[in-house]
Protein backbone atom coordinates (compact mmCIF):
# COMPACT_ATOMS: atom_id res chain seq x y z
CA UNK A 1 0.00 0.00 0.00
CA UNK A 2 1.14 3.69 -0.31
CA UNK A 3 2.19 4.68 2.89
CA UNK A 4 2.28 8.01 2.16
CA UNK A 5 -1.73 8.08 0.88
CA UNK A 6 -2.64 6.35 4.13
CA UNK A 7 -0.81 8.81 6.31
CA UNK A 8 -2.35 11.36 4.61
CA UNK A 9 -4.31 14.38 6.32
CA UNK A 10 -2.51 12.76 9.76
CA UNK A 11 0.31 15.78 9.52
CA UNK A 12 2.73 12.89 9.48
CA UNK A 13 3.59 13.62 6.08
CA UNK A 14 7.32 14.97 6.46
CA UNK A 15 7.95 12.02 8.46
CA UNK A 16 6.82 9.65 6.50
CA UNK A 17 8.91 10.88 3.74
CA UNK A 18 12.08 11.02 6.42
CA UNK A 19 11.14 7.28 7.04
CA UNK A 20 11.07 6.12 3.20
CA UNK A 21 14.52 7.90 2.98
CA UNK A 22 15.99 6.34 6.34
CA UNK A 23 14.58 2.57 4.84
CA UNK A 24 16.02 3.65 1.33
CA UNK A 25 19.36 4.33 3.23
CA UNK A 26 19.48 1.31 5.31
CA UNK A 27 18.19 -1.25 2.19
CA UNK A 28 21.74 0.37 0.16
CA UNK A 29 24.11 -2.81 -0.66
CA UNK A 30 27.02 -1.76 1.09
CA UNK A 31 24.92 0.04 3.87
CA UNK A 32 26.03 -1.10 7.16
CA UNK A 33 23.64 -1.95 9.41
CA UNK A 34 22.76 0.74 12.68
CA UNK A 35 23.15 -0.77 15.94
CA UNK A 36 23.92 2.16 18.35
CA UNK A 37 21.95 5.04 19.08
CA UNK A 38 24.88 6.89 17.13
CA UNK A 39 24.69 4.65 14.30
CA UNK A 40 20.88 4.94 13.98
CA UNK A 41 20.67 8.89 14.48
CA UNK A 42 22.20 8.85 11.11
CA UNK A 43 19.20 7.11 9.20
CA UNK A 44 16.95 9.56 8.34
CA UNK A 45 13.66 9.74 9.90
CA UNK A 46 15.01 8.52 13.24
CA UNK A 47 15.19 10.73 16.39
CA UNK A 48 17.23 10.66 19.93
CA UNK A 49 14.32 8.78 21.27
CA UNK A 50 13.80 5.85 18.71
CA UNK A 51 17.74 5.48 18.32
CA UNK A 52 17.55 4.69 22.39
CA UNK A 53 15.35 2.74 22.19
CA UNK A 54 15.85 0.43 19.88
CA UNK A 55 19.97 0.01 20.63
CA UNK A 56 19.24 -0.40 24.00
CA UNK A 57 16.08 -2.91 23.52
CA UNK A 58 17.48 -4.61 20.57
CA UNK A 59 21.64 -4.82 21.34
CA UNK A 60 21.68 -3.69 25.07
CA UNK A 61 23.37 -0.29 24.84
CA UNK A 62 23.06 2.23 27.77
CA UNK A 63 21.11 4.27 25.76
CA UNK A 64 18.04 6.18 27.99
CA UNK A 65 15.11 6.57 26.59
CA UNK A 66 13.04 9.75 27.47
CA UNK A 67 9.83 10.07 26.04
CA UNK A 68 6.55 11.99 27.70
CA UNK A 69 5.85 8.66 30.29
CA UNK A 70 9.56 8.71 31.40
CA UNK A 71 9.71 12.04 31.68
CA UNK A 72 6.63 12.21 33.78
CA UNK A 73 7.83 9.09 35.95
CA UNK A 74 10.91 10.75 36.54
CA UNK A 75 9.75 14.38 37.39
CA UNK A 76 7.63 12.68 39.76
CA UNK A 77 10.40 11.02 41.57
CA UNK A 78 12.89 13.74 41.47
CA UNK A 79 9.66 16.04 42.50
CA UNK A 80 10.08 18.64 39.69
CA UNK A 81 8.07 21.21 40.28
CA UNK A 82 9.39 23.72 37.79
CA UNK A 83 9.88 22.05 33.68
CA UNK A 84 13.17 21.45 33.46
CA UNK A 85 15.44 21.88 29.83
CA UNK A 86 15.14 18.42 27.96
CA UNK A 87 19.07 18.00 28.94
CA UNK A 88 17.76 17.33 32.69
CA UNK A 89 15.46 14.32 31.43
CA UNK A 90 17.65 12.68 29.27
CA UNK A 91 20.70 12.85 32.47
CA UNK A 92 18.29 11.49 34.97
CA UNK A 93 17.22 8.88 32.41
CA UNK A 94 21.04 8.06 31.50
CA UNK A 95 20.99 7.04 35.98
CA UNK A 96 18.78 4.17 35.69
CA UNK A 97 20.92 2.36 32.29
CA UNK A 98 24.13 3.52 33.69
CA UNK A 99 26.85 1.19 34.04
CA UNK A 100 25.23 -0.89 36.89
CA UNK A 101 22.26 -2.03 34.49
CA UNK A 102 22.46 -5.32 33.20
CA UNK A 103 19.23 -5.01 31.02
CA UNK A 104 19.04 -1.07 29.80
CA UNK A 105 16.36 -2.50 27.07
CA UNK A 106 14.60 -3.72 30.13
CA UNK A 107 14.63 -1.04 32.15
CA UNK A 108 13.62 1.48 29.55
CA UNK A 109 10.64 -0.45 28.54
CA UNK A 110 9.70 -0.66 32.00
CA UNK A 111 10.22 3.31 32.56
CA UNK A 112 7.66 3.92 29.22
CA UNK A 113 5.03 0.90 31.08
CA UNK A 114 5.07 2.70 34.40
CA UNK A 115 4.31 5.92 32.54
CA UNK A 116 1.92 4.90 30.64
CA UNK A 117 -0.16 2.69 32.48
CA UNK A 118 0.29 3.33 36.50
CA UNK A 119 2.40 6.85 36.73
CA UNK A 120 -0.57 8.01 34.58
CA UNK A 121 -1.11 11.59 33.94
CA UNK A 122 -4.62 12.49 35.00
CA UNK A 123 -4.86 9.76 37.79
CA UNK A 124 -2.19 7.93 38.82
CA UNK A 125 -2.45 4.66 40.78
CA UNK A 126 0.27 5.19 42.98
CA UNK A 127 -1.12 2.18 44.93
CA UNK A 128 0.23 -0.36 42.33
CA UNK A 129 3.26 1.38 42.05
CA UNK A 130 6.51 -0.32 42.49
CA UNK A 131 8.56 3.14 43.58
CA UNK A 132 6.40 4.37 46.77
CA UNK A 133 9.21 4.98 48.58
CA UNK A 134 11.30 7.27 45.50
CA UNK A 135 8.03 8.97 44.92
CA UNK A 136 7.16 12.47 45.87
């Protein structure tokens, strides 16, 4: 199907077109394969957060992964009050795959789960959460 029809009217246009360039780049002969977040920053299409994410989920790097769940997991355990620059997220994310972290893939999916599903935005079950005692 053409992607690019379907995607239509989303406002994903732009990076749809970024996406066919980045798989046109990556499906090149000689074209070595990405697997750091460095690597895959230079396929077009493909941003800080999807380059962590998928070289620490898919080859282990100690890559953090900051996306709006992490970020507000991690305000809410540092209790950040004011918004800090993005610098400050991706630095407190960086703690939890630093060199201690046998599984950063691990650890980053379960950052974006608590976000998403008990460190929710509008109501949080802090009663099923499994950092009470980091929490603000």
């Amino acid at each position: 199907p053409d992607v690019k029809a379907l995607w239509s009217g989303l406002g994903y246009y732009r990076r749809c077109a970024y996406l066919l360039e980045g798989a046109k780049q990556l499906a090149q002969p000689a074209a070595p394969w990405p697997e750091t977040r460095d690597a895959w920053l230079k396929v077009k299409g493909v941003g800080p957060y999807t380059a962590a994410a998928v070289s620490s989920i898919v080859y282990g790097e100690r890559a953090p992964v900051v996306d709006g769940n992490v970020i507000r997991v991690l305000s809410r355990v540092a209790a950040c009050g004011a918004k800090p620059a993005d610098k400050v997220w991706w630095r407190l994310a960086g703690r939890i795959v630093d060199e201690n972290c046998d599984r950063p893939g691990a650890a980053n999916q379960a950052m974006m789960e608590l976000g998403a599903t008990v460190c929710s935005k509008a109501k949080p079950a802090c009663g099923g959460c499994p950092l009470p005692h980091l929490c603000a």
